[in-house]
C-alpha atoms as a PDB file:
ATOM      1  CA  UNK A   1      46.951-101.947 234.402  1.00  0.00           C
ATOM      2  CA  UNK A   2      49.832 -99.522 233.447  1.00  0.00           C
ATOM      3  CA  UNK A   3      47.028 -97.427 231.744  1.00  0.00           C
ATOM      4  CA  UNK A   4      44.569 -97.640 234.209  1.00  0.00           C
ATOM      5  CA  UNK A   5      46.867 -96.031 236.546  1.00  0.00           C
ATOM      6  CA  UNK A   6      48.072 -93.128 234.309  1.00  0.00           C
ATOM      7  CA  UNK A   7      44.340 -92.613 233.549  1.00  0.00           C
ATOM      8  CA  UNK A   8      43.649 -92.404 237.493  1.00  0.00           C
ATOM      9  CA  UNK A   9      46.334 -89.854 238.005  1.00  0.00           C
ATOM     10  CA  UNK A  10      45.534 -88.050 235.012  1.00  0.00           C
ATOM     11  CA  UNK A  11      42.000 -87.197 236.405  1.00  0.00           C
ATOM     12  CA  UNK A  12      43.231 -86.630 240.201  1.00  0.00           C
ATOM     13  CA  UNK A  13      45.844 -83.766 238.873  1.00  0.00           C
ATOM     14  CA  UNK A  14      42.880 -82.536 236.536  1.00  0.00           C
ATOM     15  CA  UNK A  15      40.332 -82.864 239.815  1.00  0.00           C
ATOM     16  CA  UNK A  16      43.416 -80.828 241.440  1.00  0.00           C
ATOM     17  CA  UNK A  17      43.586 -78.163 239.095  1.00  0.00           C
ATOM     18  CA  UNK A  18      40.120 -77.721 238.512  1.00  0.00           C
ATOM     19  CA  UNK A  19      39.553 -77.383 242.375  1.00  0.00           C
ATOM     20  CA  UNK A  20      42.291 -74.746 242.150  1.00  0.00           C
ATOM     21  CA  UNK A  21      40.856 -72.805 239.925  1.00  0.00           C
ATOM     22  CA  UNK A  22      37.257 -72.688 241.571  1.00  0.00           C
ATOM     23  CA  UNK A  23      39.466 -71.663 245.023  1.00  0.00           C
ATOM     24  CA  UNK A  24      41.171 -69.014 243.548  1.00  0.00           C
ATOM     25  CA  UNK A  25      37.732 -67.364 241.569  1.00  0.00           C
ATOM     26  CA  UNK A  26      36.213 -67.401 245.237  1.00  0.00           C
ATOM     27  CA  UNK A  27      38.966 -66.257 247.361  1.00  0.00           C
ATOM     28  CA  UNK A  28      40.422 -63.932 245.051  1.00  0.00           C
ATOM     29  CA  UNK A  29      38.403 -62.659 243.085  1.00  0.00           C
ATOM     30  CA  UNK A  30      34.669 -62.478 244.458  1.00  0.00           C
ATOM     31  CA  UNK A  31      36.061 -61.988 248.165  1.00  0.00           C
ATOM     32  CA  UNK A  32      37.957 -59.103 246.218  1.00  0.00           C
ATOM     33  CA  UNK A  33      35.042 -58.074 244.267  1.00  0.00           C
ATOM     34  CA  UNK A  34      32.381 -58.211 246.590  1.00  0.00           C
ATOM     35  CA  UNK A  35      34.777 -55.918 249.259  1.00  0.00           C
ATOM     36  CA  UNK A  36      33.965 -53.464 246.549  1.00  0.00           C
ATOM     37  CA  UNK A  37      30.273 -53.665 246.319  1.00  0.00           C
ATOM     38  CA  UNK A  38      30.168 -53.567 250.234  1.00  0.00           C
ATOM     39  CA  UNK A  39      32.070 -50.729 250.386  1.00  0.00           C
ATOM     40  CA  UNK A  40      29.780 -48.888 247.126  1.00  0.00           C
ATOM     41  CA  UNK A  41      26.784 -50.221 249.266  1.00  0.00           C
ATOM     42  CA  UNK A  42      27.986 -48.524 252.475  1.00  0.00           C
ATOM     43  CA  UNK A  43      27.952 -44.752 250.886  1.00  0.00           C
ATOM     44  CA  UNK A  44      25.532 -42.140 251.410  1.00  0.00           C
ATOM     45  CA  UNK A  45      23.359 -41.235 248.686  1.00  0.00           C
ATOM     46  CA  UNK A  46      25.442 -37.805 248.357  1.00  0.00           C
ATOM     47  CA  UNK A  47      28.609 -40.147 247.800  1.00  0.00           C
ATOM     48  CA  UNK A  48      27.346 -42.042 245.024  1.00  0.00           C
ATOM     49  CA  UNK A  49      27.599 -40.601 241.651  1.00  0.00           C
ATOM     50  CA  UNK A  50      26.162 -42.552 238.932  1.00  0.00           C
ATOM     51  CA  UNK A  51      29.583 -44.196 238.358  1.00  0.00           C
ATOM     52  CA  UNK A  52      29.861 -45.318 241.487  1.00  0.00           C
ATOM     53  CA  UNK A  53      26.510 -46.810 241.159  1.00  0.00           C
ATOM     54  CA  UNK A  54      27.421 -48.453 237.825  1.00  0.00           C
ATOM     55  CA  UNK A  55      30.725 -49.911 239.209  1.00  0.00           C
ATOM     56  CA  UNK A  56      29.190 -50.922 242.265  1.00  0.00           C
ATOM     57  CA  UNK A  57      26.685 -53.427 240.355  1.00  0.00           C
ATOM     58  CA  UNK A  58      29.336 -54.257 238.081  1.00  0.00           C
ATOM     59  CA  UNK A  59      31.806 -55.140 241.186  1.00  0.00           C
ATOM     60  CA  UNK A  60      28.533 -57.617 242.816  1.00  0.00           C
ATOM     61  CA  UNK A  61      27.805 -58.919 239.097  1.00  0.00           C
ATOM     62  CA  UNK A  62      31.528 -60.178 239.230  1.00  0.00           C
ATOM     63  CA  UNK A  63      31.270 -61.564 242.660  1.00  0.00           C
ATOM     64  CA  UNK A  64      28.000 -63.147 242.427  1.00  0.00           C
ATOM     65  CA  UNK A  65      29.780 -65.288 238.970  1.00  0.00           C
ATOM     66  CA  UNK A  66      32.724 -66.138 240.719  1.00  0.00           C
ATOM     67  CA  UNK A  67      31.402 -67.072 243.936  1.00  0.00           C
ATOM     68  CA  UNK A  68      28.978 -69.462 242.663  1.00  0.00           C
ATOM     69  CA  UNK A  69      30.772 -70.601 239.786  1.00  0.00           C
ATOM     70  CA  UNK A  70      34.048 -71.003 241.434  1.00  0.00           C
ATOM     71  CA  UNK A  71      32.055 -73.507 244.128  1.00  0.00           C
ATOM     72  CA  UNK A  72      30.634 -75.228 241.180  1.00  0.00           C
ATOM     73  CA  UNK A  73      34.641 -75.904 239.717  1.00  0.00           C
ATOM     74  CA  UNK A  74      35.210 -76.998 243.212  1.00  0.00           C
ATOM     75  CA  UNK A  75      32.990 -79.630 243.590  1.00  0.00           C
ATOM     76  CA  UNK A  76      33.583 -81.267 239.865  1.00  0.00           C
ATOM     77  CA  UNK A  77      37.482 -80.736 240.963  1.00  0.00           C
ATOM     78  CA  UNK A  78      36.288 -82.565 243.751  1.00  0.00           C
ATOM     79  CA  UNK A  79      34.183 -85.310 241.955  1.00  0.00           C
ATOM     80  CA  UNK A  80      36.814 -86.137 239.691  1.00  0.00           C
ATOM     81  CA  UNK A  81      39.446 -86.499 242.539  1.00  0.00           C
ATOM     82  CA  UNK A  82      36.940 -89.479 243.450  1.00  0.00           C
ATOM     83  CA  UNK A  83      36.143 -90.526 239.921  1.00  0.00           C
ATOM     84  CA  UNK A  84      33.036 -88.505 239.503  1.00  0.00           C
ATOM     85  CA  UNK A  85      32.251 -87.013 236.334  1.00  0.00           C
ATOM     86  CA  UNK A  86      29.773 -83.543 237.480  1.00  0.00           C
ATOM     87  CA  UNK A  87      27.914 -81.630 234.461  1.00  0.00           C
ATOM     88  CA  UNK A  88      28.970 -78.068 233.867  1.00  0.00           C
ATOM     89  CA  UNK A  89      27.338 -75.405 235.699  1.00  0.00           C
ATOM     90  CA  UNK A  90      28.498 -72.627 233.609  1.00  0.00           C
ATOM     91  CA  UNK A  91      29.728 -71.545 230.587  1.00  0.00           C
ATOM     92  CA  UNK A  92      31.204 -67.967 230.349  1.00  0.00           C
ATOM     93  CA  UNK A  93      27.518 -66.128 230.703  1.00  0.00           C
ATOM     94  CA  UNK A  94      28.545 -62.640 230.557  1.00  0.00           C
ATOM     95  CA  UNK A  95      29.929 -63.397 227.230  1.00  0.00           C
ATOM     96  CA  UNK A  96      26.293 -63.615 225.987  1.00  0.00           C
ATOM     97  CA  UNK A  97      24.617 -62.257 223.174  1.00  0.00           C
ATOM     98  CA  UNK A  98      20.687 -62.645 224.576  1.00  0.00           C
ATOM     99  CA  UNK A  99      19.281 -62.878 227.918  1.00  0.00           C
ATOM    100  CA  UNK A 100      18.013 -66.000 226.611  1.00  0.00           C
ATOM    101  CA  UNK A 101      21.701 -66.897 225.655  1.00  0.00           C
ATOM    102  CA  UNK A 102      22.823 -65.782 229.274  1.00  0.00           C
ATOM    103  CA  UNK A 103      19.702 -68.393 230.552  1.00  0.00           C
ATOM    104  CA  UNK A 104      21.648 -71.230 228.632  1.00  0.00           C
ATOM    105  CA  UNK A 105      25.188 -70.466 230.077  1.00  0.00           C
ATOM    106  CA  UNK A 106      24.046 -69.356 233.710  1.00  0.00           C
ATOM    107  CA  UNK A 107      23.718 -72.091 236.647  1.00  0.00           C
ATOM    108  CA  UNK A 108      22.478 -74.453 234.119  1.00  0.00           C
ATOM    109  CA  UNK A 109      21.231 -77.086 236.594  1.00  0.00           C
ATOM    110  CA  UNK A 110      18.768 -75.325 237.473  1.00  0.00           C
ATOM    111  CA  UNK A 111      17.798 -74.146 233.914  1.00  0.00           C
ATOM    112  CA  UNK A 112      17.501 -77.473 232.826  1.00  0.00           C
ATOM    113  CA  UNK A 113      15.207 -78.628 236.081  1.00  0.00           C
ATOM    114  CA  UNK A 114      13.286 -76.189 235.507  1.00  0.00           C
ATOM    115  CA  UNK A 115      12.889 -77.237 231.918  1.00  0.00           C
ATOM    116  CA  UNK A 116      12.075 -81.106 232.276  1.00  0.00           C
ATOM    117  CA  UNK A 117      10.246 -80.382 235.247  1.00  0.00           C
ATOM    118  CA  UNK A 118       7.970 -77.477 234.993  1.00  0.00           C
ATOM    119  CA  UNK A 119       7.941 -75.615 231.544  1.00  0.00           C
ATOM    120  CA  UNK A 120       7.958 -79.259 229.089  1.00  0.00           C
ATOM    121  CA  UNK A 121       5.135 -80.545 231.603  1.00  0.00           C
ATOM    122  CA  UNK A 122       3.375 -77.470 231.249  1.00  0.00           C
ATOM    123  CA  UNK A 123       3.169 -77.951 227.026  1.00  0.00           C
ATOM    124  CA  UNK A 124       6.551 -76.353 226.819  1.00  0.00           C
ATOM    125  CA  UNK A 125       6.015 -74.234 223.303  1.00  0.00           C
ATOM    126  CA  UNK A 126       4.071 -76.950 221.553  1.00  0.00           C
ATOM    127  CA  UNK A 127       0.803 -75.229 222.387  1.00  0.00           C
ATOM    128  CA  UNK A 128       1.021 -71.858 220.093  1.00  0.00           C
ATOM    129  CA  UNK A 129       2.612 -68.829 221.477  1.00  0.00           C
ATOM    130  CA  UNK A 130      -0.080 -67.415 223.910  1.00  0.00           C
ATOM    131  CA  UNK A 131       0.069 -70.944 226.100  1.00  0.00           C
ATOM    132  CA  UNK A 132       3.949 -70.582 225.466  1.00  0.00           C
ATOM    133  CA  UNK A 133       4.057 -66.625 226.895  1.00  0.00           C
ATOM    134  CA  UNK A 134       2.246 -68.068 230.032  1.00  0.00           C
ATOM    135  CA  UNK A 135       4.142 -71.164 230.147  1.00  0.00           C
ATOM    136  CA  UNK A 136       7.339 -68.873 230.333  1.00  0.00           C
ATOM    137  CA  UNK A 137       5.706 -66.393 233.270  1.00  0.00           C
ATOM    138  CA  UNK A 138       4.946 -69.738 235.539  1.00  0.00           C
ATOM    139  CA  UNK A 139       8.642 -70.945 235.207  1.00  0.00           C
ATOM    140  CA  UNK A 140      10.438 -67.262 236.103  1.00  0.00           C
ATOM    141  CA  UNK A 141       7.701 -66.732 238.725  1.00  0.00           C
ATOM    142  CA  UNK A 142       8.791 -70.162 240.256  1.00  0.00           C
ATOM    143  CA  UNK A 143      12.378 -69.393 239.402  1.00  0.00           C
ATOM    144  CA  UNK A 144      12.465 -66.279 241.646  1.00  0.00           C
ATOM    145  CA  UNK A 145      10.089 -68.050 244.499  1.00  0.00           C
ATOM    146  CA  UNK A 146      13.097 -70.882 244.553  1.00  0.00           C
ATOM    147  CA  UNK A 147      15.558 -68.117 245.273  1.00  0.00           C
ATOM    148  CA  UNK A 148      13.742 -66.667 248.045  1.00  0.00           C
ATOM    149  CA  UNK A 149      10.077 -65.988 249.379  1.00  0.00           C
ATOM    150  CA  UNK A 150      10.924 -61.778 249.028  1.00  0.00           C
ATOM    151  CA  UNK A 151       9.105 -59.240 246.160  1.00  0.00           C
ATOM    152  CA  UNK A 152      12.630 -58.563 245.023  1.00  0.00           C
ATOM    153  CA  UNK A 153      13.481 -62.572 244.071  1.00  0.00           C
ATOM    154  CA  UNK A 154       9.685 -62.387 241.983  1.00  0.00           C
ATOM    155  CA  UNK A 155      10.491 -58.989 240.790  1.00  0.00           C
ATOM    156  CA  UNK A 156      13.325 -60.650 239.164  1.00  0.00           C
ATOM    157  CA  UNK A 157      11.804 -63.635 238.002  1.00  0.00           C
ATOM    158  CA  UNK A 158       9.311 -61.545 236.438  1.00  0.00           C
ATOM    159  CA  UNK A 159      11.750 -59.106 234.881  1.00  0.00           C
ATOM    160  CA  UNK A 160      13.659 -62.190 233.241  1.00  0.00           C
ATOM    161  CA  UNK A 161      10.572 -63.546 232.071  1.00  0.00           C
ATOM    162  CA  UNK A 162       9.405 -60.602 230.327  1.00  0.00           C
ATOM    163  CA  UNK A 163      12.305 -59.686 228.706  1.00  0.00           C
ATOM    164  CA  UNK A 164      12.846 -63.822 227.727  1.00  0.00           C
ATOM    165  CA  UNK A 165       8.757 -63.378 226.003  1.00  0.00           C
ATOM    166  CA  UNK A 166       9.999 -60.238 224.025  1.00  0.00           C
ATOM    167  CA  UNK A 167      13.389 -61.792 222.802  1.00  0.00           C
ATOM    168  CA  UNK A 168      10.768 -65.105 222.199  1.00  0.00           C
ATOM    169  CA  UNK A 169       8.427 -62.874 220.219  1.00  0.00           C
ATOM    170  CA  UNK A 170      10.336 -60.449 218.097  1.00  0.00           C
ATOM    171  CA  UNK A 171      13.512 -59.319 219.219  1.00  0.00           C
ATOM    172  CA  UNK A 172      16.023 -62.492 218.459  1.00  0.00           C
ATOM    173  CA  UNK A 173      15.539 -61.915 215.080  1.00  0.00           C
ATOM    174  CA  UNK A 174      16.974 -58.188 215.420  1.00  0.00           C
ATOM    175  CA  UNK A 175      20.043 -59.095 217.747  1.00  0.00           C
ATOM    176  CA  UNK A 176      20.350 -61.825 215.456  1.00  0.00           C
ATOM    177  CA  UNK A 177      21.415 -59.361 212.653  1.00  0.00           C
ATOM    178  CA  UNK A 178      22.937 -56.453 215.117  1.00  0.00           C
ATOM    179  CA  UNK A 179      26.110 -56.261 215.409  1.00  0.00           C
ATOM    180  CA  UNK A 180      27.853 -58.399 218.155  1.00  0.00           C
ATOM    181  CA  UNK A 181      29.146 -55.438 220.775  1.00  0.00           C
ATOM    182  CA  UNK A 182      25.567 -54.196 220.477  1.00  0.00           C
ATOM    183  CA  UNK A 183      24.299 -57.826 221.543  1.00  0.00           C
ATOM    184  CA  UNK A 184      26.600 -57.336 224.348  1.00  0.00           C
ATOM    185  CA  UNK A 185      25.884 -54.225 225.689  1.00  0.00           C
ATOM    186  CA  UNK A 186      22.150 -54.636 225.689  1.00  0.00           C
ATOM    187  CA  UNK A 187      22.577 -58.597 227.710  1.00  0.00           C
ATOM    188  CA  UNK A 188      24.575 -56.781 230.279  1.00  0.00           C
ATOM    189  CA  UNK A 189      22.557 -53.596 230.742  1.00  0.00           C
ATOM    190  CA  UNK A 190      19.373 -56.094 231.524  1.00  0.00           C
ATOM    191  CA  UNK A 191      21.551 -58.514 233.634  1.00  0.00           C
ATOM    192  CA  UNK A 192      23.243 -55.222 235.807  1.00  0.00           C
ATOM    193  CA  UNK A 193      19.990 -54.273 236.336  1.00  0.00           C
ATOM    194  CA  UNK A 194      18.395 -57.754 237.299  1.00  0.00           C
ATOM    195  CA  UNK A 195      21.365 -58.560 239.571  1.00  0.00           C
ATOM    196  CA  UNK A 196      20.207 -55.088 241.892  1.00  0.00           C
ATOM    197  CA  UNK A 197      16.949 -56.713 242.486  1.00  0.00           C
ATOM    198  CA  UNK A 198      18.318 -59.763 243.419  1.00  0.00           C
ATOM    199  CA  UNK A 199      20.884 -58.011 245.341  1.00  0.00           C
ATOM    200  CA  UNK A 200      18.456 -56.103 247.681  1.00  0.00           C
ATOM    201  CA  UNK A 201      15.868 -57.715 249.540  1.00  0.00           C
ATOM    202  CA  UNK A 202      14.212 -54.844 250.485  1.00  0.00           C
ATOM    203  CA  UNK A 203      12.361 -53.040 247.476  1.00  0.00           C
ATOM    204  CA  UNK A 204      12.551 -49.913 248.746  1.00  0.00           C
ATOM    205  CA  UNK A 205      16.921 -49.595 248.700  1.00  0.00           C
ATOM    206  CA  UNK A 206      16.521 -51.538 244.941  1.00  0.00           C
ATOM    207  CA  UNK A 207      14.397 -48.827 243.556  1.00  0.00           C
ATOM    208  CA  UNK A 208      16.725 -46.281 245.451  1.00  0.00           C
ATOM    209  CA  UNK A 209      19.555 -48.066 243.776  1.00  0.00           C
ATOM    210  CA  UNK A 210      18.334 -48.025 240.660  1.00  0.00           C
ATOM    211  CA  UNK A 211      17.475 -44.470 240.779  1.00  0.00           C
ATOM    212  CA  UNK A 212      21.320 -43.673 241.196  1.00  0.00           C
ATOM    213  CA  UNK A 213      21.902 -46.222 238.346  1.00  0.00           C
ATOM    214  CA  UNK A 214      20.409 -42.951 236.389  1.00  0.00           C
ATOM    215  CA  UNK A 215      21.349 -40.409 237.662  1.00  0.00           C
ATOM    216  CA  UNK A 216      18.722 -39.617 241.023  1.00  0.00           C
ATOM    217  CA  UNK A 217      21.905 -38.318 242.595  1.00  0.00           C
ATOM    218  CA  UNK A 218      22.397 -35.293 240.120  1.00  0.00           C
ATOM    219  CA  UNK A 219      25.960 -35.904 240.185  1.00  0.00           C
ATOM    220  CA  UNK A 220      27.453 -38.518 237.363  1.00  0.00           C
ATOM    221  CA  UNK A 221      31.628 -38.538 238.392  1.00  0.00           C
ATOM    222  CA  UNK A 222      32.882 -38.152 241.821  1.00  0.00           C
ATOM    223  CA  UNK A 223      36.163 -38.785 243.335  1.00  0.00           C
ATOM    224  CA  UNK A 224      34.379 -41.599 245.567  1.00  0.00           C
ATOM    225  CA  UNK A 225      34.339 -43.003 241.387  1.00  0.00           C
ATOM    226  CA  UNK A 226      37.667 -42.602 240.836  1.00  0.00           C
ATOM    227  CA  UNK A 227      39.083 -43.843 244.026  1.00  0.00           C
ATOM    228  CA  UNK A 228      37.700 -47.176 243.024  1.00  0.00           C
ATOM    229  CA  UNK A 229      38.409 -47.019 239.569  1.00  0.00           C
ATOM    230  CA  UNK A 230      42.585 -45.926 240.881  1.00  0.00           C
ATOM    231  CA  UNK A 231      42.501 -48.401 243.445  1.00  0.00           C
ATOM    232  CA  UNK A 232      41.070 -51.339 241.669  1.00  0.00           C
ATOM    233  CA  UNK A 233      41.313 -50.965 238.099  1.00  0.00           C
ATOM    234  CA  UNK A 234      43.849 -54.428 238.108  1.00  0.00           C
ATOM    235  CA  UNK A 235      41.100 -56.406 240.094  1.00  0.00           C
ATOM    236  CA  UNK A 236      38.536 -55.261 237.133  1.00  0.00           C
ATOM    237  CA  UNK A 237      40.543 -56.035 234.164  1.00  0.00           C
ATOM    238  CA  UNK A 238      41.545 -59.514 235.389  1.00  0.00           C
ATOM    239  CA  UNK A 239      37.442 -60.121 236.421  1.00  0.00           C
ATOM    240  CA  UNK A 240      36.718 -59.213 233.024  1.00  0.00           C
ATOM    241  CA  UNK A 241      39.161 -61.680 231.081  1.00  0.00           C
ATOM    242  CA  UNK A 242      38.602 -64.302 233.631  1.00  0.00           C
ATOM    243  CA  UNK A 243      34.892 -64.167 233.027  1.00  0.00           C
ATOM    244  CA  UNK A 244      35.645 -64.302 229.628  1.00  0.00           C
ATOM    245  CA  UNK A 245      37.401 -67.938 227.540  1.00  0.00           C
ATOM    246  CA  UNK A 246      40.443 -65.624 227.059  1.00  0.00           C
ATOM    247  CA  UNK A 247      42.279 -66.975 230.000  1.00  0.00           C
ATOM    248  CA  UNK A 248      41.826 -70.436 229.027  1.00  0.00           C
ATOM    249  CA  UNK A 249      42.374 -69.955 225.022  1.00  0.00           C
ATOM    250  CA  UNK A 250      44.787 -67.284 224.732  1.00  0.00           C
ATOM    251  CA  UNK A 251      46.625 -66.534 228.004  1.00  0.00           C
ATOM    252  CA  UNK A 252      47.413 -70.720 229.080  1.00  0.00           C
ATOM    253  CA  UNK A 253      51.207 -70.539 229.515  1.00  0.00           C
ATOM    254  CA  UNK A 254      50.988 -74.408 230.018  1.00  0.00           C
ATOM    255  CA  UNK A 255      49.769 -75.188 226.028  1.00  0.00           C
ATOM    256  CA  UNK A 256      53.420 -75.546 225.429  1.00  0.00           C
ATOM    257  CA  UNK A 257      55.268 -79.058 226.463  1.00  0.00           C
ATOM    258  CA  UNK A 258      57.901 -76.609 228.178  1.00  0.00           C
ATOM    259  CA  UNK A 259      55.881 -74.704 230.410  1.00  0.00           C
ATOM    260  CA  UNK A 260      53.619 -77.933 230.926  1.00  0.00           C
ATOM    261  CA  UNK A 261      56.420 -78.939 234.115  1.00  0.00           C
ATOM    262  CA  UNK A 262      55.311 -76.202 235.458  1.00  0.00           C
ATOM    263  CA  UNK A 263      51.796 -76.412 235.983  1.00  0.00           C
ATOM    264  CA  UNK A 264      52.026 -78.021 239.240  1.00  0.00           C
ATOM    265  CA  UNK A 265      54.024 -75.745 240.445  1.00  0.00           C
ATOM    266  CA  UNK A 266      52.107 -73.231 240.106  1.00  0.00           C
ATOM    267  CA  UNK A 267      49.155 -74.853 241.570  1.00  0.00           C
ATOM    268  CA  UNK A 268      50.632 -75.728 244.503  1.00  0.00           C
ATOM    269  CA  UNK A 269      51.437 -71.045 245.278  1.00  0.00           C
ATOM    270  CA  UNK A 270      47.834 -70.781 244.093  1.00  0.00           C
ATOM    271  CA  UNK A 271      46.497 -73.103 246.929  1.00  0.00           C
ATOM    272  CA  UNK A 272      49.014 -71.717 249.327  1.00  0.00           C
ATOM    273  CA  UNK A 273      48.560 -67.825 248.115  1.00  0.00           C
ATOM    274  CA  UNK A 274      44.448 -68.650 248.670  1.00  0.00           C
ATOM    275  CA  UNK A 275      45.012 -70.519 252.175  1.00  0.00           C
ATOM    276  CA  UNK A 276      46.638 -67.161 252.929  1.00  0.00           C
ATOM    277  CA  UNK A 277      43.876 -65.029 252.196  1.00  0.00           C
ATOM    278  CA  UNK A 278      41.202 -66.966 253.564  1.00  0.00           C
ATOM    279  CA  UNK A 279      43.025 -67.057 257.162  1.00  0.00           C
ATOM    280  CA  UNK A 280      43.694 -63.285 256.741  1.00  0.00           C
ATOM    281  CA  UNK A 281      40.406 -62.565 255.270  1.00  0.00           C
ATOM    282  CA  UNK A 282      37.410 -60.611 257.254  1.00  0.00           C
ATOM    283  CA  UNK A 283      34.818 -60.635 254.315  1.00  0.00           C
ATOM    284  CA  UNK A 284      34.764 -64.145 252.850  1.00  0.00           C
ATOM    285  CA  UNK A 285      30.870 -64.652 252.066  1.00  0.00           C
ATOM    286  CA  UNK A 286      28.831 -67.313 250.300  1.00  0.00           C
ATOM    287  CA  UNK A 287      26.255 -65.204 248.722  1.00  0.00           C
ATOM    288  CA  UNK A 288      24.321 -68.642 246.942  1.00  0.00           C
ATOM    289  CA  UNK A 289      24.588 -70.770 250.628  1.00  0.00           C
ATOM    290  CA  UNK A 290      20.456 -69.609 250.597  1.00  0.00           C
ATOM    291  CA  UNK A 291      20.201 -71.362 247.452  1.00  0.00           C
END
């Protein structure tokens, strides 16, 4: 009975931190990041050097992560509170070394539906590599129609699933053998550029987007670039290790038995420091509340 009870309590305060932790990626760190991307979004097109373009997308790539992932901690912190067990939603994607990597880390729910449910129905890849190129077009042109009924949500099906047929085909093999910052570089160059389709509904500001991306604007540093790079420099760094298993590895003060008293502690300035910023907040959207 003894151990039932410590078992119970053990999986509230886990529910409790894990809730915590989804709070404080929303509030303060996609409310944060996505201030940035409004403001990038708001500038004329003589304002926006290429990077401010590039740091715009990056800003919105971090806010779209935390934002839906940091809903996704809330609700298993929420489950477990109750005794629920939820599946993971995601794990770490921008630490990926493929676009098809990044498809097994990303909201993986709906990877897997779409898995079971459409592309193994279909003949999945047991059908030779023509039926499995088409198989993969249906799924990413369904996958952007379940995000939205707009070009830019089939654009970016389409882009995903083109780029998922060549890694299928040929290049795995190659990034298989590159060398890992090189794997990097080339999953977050496609995913930037995915994430302005999906970020624009209307096709005509993606493809002006884009165009600044490289370099329509004639102008590639600005001080509009450095003003965001002065002012929020901090918010980038910390977006870019908490995206990363860094914070959870090699920055958790609490590994120690020590420090371990004062986890809850520290929980309990993290829910107050968020409560704070959501009642003095004027931008707190929920860009995946269509979804």
């Amino acid at each position: 009975m003894l151990n039932h009870r410590k078992e119970n309590t053990a999986q509230f305060s886990s529910g409790v931190i894990r809730f915590t932790v989804g709070l404080c990626k929303k509030v303060l760190l996609a409310n944060s990041a996505g201030t940035v991307w409004k403001y990038v979004t708001s500038l004329s097109t003589a304002q926006t050097s290429v990077m401010t373009a590039w740091l715009g997308i990056l800003f919105y790539a971090f806010q779209i992560y935390f934002d839906f992932s940091g809903y996704s901690d809330m609700a298993i912190g929420l489950g477990r509170m109750f005794g629920f067990e939820f599946l993971e939603n995601f794990n770490y994607p921008y630490i990926s070394k493929s676009i098809t990597d990044f498809w097994r880390r990303w909201h993986m729910s709906l990877s897997y539906w779409f898995r079971d449910y459409v592309y193994i129905p279909l003949g999945g890849n047991r059908s030779g590599i023509k039926r499995q190129i088409i198989n993969i077009l249906i799924v990413w042109l369904l996958t952007g129609f379940w995000h939205g009924a707009s070009w830019n949500f089939v654009l970016w099906g389409l882009l995903y699933g083109i780029v998922l047929i060549i890694e299928k085909v040929f290049l795995l093999k190659y990034l298989e053998k590159a060398p890992a910052w090189i794997c990097h570089f080339y999953t977050m160059f496609i995913v930037l550029l995915a994430w302005v389709l999906f970020a624009f509904t209307d096709l005509t500001q993606a493809l002006q987007y884009l165009s600044m991306l490289f370099g329509s604007t004639g102008i590639f540093l600005n001080q509009t670039a450095l003003f965001i790079l002065r002012d929020h420099a901090a918010l980038l760094i910390i977006c870019i290790i908490a995206s990363t298993p860094i914070a959870k590895t090699k920055l958790n003060i609490f590994k120690t038995t020590n420090l371990k008293y004062l986890q809850p502690v520290m929980v309990a300035c993290l829910l107050l420091l968020c409560t704070a910023f959501i009642v003095d907040a004027t931008y707190n959207p929920f860009l995946y509340f269509r979804f």
